[in-house]
Protein backbone atom coordinates (compact mmCIF):
# COMPACT_ATOMS: atom_id res chain seq x y z
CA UNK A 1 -86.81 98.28 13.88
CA UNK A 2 -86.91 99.34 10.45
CA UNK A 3 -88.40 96.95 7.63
CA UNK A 4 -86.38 97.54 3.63
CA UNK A 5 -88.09 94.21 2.42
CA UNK A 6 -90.85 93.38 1.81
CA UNK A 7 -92.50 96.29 0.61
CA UNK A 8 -96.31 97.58 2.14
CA UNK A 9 -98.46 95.84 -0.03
CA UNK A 10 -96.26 93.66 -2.50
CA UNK A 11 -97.58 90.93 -3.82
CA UNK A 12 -95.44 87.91 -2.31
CA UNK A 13 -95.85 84.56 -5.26
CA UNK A 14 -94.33 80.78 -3.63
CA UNK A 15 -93.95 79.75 -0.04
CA UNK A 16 -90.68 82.20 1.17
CA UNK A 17 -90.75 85.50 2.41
CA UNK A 18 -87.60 86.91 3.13
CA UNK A 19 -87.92 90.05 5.81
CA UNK A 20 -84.71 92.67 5.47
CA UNK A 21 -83.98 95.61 7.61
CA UNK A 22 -82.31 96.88 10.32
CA UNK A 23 -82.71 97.69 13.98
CA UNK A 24 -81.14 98.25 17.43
CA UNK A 25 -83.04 95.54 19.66
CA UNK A 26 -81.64 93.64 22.72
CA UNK A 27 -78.75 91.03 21.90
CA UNK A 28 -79.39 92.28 18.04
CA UNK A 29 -82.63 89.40 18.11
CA UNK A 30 -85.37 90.88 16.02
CA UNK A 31 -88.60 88.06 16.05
CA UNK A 32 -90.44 88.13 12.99
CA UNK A 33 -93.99 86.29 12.29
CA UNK A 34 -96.47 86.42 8.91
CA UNK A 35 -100.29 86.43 9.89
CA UNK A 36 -103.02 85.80 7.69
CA UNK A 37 -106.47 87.80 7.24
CA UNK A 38 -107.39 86.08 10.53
CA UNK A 39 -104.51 86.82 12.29
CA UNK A 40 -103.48 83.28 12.42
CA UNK A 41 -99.83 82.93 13.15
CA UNK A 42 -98.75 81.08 9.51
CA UNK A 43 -95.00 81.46 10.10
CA UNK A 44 -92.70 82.69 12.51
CA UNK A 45 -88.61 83.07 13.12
CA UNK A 46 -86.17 85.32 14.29
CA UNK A 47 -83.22 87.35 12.90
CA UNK A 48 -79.95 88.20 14.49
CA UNK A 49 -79.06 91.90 13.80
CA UNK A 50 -75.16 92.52 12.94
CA UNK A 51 -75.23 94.40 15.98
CA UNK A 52 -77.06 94.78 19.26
CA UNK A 53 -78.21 97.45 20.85
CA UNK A 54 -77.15 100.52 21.67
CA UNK A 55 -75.81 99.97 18.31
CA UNK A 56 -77.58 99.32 14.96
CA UNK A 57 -77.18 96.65 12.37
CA UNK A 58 -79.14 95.09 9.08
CA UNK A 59 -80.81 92.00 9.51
CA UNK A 60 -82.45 89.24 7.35
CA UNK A 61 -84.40 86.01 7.37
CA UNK A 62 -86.52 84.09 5.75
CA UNK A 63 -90.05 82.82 6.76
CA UNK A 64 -91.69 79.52 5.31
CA UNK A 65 -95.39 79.00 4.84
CA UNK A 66 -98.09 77.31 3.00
CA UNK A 67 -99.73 80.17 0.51
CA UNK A 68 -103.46 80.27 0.47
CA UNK A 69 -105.25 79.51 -2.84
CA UNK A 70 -106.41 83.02 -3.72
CA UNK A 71 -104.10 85.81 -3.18
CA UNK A 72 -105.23 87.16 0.26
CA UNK A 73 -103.79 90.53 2.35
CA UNK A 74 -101.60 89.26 5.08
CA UNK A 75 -99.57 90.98 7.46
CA UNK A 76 -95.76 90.59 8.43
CA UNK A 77 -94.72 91.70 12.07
CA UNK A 78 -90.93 92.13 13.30
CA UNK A 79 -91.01 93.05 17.20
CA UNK A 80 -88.73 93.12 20.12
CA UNK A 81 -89.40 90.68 22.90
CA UNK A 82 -88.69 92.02 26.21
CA UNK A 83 -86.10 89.75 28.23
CA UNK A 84 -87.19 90.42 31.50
CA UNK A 85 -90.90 89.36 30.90
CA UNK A 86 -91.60 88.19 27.69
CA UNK A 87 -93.71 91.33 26.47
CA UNK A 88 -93.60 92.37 22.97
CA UNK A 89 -91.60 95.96 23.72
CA UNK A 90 -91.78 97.39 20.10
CA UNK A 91 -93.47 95.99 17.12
CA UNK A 92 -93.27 97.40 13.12
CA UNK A 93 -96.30 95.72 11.39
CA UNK A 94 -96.84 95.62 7.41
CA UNK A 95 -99.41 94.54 4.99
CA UNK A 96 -98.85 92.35 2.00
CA UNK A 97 -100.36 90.37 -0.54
CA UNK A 98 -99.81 86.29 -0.60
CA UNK A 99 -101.15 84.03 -2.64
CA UNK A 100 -100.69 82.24 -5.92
């Protein structure tokens, strides 16, 4: 899993994050979640990549949350969820800024 968008440590204004990249996961399903300074799950989703593995493909999806007051550094997350037991099997993990 490789993240284009966001950025490590952009500064993300509103209530939409929208996570780009591309990866070769199982059945192309890349699971994404935003965590705040507590690690509090604050949103989470998946994306279908245009292709599953063995093969490659972009992917890209939008999260919804409720921004804090102050801009705080929160961390995005897209991972691979193992099908035969649920375990998180890779995980690419990024900080970024959110707040108004």
């Amino acid at each position: 899993i490789a993240l284009a968008n966001p950025a490590p440590g952009v500064q993300v204004k509103g209530d939409r994050l929208v996570v780009k990249g591309e990866a070769s996961v199982y059945e192309g399903t890349v699971s994404l979640r935003l965590r705040d300074d507590r690690g509090q799950v604050m949103a989470q989703g998946y994306a279908t990549a245009a292709e599953g593995a063995p093969g490659r493909g972009p992917f890209s999806a939008a999260l919804t949350f409720t921004p804090p007051a102050a801009s705080r550094s929160w961390t995005v997350e897209a991972f691979e969820v193992s099908a035969e037991d649920g375990q998180i099997v890779y995980s690419v993990q990024l900080p970024i800024w959110v707040g108004r």
